[in-house]
PDB file of N, CA and C in Angstrom:
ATOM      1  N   UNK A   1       6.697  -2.621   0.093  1.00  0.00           N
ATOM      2  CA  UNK A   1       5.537  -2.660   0.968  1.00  0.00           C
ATOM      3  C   UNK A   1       4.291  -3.091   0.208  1.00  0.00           C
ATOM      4  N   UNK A   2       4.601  -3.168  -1.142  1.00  0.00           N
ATOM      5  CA  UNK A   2       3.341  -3.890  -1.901  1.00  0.00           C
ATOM      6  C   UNK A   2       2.236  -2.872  -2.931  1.00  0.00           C
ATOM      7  N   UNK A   3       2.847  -1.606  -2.413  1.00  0.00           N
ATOM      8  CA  UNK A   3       2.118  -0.254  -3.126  1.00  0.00           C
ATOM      9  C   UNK A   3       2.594  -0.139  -4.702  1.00  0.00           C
ATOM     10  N   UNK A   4       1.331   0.166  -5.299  1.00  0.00           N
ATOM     11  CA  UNK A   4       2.144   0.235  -6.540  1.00  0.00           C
ATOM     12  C   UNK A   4       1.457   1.568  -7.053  1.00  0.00           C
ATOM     13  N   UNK A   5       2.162   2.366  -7.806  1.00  0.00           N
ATOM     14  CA  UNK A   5       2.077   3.870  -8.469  1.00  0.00           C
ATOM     15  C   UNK A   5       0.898   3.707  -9.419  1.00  0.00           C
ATOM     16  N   UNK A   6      -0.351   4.590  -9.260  1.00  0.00           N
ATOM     17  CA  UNK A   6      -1.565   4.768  -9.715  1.00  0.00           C
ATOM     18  C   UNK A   6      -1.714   5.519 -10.576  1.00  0.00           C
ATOM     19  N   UNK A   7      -1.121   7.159  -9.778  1.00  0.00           N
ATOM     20  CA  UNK A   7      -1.646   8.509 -10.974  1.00  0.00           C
ATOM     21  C   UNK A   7      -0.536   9.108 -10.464  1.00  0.00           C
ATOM     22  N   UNK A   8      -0.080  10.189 -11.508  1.00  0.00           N
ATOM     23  CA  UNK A   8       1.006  11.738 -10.366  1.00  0.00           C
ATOM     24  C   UNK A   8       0.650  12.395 -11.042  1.00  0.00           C
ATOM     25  N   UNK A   9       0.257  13.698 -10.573  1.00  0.00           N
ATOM     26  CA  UNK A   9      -0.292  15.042 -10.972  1.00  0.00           C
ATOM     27  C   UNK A   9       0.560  15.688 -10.315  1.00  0.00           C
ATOM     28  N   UNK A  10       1.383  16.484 -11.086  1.00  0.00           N
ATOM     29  CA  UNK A  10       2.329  17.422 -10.375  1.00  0.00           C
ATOM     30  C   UNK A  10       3.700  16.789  -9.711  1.00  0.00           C
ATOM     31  N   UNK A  11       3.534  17.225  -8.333  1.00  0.00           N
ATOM     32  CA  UNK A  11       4.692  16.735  -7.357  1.00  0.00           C
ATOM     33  C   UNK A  11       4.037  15.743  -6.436  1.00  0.00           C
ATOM     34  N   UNK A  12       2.798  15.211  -6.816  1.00  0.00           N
ATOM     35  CA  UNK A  12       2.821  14.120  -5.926  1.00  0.00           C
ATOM     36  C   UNK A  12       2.163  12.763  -7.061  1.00  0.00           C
ATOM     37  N   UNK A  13       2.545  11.967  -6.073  1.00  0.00           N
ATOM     38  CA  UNK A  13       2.024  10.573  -6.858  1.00  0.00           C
ATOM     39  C   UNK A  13       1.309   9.709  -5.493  1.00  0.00           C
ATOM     40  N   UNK A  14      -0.026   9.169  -6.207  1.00  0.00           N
ATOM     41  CA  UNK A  14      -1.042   8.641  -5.879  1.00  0.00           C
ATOM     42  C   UNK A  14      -0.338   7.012  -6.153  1.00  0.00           C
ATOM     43  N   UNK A  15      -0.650   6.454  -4.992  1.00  0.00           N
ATOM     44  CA  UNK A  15      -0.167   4.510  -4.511  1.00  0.00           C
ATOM     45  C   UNK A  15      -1.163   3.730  -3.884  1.00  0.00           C
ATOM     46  N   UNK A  16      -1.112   3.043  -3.969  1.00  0.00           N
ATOM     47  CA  UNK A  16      -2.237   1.819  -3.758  1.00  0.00           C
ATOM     48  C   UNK A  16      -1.729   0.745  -3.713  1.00  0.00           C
ATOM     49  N   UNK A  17      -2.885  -0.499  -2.530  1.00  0.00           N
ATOM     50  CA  UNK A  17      -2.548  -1.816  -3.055  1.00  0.00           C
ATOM     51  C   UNK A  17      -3.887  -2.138  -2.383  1.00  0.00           C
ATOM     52  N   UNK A  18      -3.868  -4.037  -2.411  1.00  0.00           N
ATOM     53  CA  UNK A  18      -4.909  -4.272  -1.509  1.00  0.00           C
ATOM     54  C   UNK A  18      -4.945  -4.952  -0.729  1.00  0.00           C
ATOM     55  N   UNK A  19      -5.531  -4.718   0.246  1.00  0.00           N
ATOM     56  CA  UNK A  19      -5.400  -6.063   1.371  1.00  0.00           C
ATOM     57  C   UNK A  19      -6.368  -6.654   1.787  1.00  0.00           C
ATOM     58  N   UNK A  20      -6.549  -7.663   2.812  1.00  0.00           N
ATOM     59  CA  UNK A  20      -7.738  -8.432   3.212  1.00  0.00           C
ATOM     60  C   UNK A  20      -8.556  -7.372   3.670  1.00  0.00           C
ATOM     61  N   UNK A  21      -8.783  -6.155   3.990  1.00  0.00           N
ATOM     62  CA  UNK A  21      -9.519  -5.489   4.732  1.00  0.00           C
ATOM     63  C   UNK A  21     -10.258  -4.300   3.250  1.00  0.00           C
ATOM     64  N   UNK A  22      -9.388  -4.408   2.334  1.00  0.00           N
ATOM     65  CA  UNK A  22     -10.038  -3.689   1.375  1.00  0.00           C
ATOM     66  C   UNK A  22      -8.798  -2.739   0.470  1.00  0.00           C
ATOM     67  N   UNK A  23      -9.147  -1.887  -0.543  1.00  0.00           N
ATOM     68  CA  UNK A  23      -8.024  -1.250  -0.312  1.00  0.00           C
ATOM     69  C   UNK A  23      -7.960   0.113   0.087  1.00  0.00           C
ATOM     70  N   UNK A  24      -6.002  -0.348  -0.157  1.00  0.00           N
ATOM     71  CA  UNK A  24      -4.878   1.011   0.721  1.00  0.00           C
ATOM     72  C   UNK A  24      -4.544   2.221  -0.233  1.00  0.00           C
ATOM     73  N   UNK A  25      -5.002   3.153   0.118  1.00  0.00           N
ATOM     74  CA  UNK A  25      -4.132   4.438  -1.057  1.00  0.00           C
ATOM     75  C   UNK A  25      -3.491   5.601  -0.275  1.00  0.00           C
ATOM     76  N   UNK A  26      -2.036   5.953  -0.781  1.00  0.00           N
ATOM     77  CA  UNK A  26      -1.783   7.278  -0.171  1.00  0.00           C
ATOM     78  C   UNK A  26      -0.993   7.956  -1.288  1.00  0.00           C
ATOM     79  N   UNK A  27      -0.883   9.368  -0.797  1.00  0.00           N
ATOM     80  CA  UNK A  27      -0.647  10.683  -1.811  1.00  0.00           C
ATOM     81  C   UNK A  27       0.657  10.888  -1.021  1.00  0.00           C
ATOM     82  N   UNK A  28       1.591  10.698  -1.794  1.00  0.00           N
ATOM     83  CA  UNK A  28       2.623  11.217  -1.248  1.00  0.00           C
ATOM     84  C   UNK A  28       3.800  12.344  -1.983  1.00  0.00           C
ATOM     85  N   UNK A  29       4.044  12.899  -1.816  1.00  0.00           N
ATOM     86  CA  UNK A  29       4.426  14.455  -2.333  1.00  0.00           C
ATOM     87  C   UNK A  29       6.051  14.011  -2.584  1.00  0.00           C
ATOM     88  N   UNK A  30       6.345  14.552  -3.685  1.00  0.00           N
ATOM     89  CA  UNK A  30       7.937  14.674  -3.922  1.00  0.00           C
ATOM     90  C   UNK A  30       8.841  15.933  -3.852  1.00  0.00           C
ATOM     91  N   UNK A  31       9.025  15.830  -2.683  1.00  0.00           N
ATOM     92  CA  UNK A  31       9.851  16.894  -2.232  1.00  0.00           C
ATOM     93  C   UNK A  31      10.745  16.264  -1.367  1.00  0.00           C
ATOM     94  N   UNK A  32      11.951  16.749  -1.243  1.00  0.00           N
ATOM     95  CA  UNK A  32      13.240  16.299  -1.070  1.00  0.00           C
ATOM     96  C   UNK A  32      13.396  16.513   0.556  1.00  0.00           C
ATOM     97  N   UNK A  33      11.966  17.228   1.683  1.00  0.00           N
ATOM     98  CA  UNK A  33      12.143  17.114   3.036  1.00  0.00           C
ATOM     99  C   UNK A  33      10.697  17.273   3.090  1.00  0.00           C
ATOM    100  N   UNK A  34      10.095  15.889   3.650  1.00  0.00           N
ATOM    101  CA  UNK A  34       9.226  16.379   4.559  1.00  0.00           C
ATOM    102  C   UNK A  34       8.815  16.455   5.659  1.00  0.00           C
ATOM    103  N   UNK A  35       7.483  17.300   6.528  1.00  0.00           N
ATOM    104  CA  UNK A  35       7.324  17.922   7.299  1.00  0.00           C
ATOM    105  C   UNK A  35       7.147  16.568   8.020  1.00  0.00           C
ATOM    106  N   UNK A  36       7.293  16.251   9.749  1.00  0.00           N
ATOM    107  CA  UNK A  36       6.441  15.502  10.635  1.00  0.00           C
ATOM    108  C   UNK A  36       5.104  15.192  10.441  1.00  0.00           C
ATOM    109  N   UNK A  37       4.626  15.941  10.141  1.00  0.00           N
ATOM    110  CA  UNK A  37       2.863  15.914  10.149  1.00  0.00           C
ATOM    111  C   UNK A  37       2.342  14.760   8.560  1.00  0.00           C
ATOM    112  N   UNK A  38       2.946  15.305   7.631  1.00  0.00           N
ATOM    113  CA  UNK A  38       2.735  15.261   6.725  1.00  0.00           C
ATOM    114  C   UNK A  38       3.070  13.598   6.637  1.00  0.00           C
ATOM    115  N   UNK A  39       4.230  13.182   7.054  1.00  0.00           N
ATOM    116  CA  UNK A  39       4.700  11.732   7.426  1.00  0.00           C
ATOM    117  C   UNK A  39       3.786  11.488   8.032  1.00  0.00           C
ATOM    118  N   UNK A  40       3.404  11.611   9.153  1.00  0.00           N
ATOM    119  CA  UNK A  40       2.665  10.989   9.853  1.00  0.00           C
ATOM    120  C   UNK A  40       1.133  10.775   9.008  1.00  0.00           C
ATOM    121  N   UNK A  41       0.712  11.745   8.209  1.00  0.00           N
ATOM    122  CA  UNK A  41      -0.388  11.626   7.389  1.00  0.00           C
ATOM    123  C   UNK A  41      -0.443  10.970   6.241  1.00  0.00           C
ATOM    124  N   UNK A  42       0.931  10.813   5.738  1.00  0.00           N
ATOM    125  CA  UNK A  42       1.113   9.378   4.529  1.00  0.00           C
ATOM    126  C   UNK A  42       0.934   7.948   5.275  1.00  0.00           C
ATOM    127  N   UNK A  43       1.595   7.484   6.145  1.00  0.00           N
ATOM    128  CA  UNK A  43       1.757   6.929   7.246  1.00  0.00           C
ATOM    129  C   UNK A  43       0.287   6.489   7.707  1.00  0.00           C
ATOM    130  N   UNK A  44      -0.481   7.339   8.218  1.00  0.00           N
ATOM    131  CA  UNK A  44      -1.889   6.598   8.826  1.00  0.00           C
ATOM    132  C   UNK A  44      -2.827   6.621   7.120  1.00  0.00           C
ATOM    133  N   UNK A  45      -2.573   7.497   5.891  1.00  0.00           N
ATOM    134  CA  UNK A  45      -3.479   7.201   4.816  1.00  0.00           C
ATOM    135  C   UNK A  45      -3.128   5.742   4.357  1.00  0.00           C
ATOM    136  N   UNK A  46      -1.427   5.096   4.611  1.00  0.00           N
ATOM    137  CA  UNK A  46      -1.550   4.082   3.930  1.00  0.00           C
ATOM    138  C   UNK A  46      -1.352   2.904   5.334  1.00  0.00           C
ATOM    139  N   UNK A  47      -2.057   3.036   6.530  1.00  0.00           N
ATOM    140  CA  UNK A  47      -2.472   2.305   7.572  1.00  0.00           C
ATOM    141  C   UNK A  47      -1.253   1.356   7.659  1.00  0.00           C
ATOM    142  N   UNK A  48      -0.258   1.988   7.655  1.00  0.00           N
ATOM    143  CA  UNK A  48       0.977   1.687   8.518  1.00  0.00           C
ATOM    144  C   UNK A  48       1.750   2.403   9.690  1.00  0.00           C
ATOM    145  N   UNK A  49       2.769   1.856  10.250  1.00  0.00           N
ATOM    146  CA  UNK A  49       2.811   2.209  11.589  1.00  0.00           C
ATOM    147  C   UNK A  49       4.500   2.668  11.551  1.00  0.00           C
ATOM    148  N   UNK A  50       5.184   3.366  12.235  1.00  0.00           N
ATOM    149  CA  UNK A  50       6.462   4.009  12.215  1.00  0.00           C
ATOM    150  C   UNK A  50       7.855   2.993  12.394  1.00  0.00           C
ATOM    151  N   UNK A  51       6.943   1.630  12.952  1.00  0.00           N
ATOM    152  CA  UNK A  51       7.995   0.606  13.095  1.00  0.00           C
ATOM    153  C   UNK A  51       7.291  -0.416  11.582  1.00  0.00           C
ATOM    154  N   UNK A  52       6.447  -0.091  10.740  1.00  0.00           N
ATOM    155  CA  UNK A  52       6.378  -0.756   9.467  1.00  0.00           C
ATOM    156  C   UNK A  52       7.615  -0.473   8.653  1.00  0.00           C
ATOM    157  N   UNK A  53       7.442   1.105   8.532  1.00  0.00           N
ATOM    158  CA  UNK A  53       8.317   2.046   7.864  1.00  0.00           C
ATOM    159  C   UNK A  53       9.588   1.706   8.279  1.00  0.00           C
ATOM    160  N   UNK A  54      10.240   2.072   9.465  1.00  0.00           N
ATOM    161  CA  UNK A  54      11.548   1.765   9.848  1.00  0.00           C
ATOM    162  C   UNK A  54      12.307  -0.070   9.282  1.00  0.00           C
ATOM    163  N   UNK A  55      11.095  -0.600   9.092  1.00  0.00           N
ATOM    164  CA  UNK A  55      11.438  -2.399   8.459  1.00  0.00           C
ATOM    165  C   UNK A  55      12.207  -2.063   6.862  1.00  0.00           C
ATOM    166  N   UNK A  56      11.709  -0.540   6.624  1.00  0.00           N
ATOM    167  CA  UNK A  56      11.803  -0.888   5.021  1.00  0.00           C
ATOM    168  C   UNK A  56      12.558   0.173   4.985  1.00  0.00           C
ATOM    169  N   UNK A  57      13.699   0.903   5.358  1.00  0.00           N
ATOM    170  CA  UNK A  57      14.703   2.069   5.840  1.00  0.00           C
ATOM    171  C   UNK A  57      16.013   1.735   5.904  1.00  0.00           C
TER     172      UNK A  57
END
């Protein structure tokens, strides 16, 4: 998707890239299930959509 690994502190790691609009970053946690919400909040931090995600699945 073009993100590339920034920082990880702990269990999560910080991603980024950039696009024509500026840039994209999201925090996404390493844990082996996550919650709905929490998807959905990686998901709108890195301003993609559930049928982006499903392209790359």
């Amino acid at each position: 998707m073009g993100f590339e690994e920034v920082r990880q502190k702990g269990s999560h790691i910080v991603f980024s890239k950039e696009t024509l609009e500026g840039k994209v970053g999201c925090i996404v946690p390493l844990h082996s299930n996550l919650a709905t919400g929490t998807l959905q909040g990686i998901l709108k931090q890195a301003k993609l959509t559930k049928e982006d995600l499903q392209k790359y699945l």
